[in-house]
Protein backbone atom coordinates (compact mmCIF):
# COMPACT_ATOMS: atom_id res chain seq x y z
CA UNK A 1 0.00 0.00 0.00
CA UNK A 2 1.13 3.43 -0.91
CA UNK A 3 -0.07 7.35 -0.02
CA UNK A 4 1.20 10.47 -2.21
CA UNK A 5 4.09 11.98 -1.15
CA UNK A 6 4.14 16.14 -1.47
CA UNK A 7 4.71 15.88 -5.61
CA UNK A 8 1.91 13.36 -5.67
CA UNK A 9 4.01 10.61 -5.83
CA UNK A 10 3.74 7.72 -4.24
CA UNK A 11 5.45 6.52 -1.35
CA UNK A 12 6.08 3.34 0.48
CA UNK A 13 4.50 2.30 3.69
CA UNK A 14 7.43 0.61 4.33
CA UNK A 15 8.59 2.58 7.36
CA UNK A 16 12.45 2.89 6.56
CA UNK A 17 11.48 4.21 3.15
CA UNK A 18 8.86 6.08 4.40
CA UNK A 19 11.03 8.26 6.35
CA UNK A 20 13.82 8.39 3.83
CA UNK A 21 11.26 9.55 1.13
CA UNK A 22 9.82 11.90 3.39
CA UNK A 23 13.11 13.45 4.48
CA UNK A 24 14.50 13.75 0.80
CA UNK A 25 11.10 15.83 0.14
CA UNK A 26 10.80 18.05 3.19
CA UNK A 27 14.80 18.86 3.01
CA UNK A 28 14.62 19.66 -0.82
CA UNK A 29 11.35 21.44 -0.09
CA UNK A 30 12.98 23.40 2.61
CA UNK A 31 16.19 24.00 0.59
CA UNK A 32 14.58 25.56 -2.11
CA UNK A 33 12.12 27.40 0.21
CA UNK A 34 15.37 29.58 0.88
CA UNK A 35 16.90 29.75 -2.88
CA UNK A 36 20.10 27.63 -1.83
CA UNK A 37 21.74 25.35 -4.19
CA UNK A 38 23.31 22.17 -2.71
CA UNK A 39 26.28 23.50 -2.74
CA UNK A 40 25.14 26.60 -0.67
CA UNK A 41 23.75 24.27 2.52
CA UNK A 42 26.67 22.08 1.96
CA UNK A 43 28.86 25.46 2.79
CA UNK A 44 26.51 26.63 5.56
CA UNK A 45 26.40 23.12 7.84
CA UNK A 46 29.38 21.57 6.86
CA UNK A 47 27.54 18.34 5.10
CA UNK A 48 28.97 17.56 1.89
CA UNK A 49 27.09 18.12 -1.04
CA UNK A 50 27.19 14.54 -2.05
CA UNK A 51 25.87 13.70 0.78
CA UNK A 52 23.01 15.77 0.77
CA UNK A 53 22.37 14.67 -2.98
CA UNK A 54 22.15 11.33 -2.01
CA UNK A 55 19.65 12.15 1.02
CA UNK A 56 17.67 14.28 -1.60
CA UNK A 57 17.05 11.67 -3.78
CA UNK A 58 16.75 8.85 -1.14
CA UNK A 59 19.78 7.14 -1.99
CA UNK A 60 21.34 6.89 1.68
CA UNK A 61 19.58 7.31 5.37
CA UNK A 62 21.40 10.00 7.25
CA UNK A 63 22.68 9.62 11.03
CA UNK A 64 20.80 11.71 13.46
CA UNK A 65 24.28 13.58 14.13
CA UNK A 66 23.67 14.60 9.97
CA UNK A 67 20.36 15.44 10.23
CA UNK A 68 20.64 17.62 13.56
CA UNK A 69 23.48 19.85 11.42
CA UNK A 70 21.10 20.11 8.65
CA UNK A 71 18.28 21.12 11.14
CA UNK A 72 20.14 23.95 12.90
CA UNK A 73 21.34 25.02 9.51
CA UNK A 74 17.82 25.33 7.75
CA UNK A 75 16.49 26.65 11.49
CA UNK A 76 13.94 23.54 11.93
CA UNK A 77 13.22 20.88 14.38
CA UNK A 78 14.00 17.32 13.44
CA UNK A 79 10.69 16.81 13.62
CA UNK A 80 9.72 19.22 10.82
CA UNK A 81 12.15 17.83 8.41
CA UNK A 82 10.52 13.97 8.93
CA UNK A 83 7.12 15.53 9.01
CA UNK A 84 4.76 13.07 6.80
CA UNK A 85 2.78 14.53 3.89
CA UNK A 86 -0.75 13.73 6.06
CA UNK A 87 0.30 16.01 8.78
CA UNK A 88 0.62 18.70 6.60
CA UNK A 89 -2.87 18.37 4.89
CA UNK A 90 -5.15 16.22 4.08
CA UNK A 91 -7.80 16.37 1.30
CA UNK A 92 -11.45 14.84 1.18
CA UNK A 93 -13.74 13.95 -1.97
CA UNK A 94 -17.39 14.23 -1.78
CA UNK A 95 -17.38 10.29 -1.11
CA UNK A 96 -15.78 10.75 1.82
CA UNK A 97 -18.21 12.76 3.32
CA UNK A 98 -20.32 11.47 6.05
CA UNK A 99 -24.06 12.49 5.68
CA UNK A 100 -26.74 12.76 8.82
CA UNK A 101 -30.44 12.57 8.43
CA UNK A 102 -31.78 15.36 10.84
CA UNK A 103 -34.91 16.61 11.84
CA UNK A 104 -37.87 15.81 9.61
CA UNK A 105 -36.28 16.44 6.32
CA UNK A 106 -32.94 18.03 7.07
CA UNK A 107 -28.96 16.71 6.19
CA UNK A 108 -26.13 17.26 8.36
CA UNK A 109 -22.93 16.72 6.85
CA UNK A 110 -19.40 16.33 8.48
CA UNK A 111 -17.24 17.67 5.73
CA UNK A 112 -13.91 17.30 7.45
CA UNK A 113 -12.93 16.38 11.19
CA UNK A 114 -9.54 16.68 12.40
CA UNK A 115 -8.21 13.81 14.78
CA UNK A 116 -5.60 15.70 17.18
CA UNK A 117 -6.76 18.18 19.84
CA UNK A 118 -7.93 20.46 19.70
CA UNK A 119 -10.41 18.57 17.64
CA UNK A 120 -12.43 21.18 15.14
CA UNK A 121 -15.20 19.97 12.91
CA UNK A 122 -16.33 21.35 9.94
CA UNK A 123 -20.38 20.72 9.32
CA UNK A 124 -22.56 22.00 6.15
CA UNK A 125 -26.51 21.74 6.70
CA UNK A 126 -29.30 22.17 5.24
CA UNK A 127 -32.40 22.30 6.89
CA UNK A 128 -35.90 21.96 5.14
CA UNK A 129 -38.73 24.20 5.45
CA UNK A 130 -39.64 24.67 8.99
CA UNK A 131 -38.00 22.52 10.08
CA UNK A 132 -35.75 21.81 12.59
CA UNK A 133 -32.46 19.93 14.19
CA UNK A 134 -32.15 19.91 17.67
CA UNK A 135 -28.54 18.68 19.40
CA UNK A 136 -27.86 17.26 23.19
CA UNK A 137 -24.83 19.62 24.61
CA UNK A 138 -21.31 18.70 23.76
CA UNK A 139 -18.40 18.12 25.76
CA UNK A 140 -17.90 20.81 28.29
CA UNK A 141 -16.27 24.20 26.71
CA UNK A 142 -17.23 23.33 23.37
CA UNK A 143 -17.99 26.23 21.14
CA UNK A 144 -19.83 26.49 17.62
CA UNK A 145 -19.48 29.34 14.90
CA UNK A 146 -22.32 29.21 12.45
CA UNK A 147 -21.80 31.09 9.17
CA UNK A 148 -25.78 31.35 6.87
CA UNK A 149 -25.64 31.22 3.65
CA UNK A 150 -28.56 31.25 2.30
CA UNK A 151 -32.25 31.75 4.22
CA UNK A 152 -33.36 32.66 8.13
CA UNK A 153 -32.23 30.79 10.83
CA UNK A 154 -33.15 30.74 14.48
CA UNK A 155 -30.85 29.51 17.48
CA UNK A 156 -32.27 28.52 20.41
CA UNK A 157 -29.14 27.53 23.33
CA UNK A 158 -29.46 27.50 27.26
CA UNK A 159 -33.15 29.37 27.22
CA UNK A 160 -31.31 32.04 25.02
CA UNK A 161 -32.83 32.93 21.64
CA UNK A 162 -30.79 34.37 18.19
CA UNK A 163 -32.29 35.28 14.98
CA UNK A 164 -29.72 34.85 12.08
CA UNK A 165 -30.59 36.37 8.65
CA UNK A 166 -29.06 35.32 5.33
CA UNK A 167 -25.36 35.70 5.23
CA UNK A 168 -24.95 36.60 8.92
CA UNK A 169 -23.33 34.74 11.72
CA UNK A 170 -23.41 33.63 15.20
CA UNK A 171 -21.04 31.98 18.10
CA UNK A 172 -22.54 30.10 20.48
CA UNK A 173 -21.99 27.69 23.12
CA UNK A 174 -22.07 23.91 21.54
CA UNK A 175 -21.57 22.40 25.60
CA UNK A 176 -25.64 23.31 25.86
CA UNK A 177 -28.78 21.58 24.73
CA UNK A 178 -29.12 23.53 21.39
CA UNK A 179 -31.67 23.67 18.41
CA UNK A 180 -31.41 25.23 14.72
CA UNK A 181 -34.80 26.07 13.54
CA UNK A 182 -35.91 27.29 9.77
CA UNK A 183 -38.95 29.32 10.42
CA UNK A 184 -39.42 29.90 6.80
CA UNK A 185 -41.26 28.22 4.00
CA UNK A 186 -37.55 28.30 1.75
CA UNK A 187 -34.41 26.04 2.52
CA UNK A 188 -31.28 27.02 4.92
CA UNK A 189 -27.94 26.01 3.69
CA UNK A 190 -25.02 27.14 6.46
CA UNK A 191 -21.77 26.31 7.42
CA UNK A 192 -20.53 25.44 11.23
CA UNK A 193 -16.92 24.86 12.88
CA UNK A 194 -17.49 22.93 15.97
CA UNK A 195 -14.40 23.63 18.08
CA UNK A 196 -13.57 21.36 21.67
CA UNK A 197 -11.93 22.57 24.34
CA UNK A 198 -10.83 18.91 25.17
CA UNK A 199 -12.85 15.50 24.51
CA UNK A 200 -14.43 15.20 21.04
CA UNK A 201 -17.86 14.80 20.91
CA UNK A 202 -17.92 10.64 21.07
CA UNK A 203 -20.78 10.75 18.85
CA UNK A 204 -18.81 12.07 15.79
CA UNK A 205 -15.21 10.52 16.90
CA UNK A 206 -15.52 8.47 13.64
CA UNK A 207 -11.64 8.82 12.08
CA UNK A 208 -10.29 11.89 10.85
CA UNK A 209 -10.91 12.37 7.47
């Protein structure tokens, strides 16, 4: 099995290669970041420039004692320059997506969830003609920020009430019985970061996608 590397090629799961790929990328990558040849790093920490080559292109596996130079050189942690393409970013199709029936008539959509803390979830909705999705509270300190694009929305969160109109916005606090309500005969379509203070909601701790 395989995943792209940076240049959308492919890497090895292999671990030894998959640190020796990942290196050649990140220290090229980082090389070029600061318009130095090979020759110009070589100068600055003392490697030689075959050497580098040869980690560039995957051809050798570097001591840590290399490595470290290389580090303080480019001004990095070692952990940067071994840094895996999926901790950098990671992209989702529409297939990925996992869709929620809601309300009467209404989707809920977890577009993207991200697996380390803080853990932030990004949601689109849309909710059917008056209708409405109601949600237990979240983990304590969880907040949401709801961006509507299109429609009227009304919040309702701890005995509090907020109107929204179209292309407005509201924060509130996701760690309280809540409910989004369409009081109109027309769709809503919005967009809402879920953000947790600490635990992820177990209910949506499917893996990151």
């Amino acid at each position: 099995m395989q995943y792209p590397g940076r240049g959308g090629s492919a890497v090895s799961t292999d671990p030894a290669e998959a640190v020796s790929a990942t290196l050649a990328a990140n220290l090229r990558a980082g090389r070029r970041e600061r318009g130095w040849r090979l020759e110009d790093l070589a100068s600055r920490s003392g490697v030689s420039r075959g050497m580098l080559q040869q980690i560039e292109t995957g051809q050798t596996n570097p001591s840590i004692a290399t490595v470290a130079r290389i580090c303080v050189t480019l001004g990095i942690s070692i952990g940067q320059l071994v840094e895996p393409p999926d901790d950098l970013g990671h992209v989702t199709t529409a297939a990925d997506i996992d869709v929620r029936r809601a309300g009467r008539a209404s989707e809920a959509r977890l577009l993207i969830n991200d697996g380390q803390a803080p853990f932030v979830e990004l949601w689109d909705f849309v909710i059917a003609p008056n209708d409405e999705i109601s949600s237990h509270a979240h983990p304590t300190g969880t907040r949401e920020l709801i961006h509507l694009h299109q429609g009227q929305l009304d919040v309702e969160v701890g005995g509090a009430s907020f109107h929204v109109p179209e292309g407005g916005s509201v924060r509130i606090r996701g760690d309280r019985a809540h409910v989004y309500r369409n009081p109109t005969a027309q769709p809503v379509r919005l967009t809402m970061t879920v953000v947790y203070l600490g635990n992820q909601d177990p209910r949506y701790t499917r893996p990151a996608l």
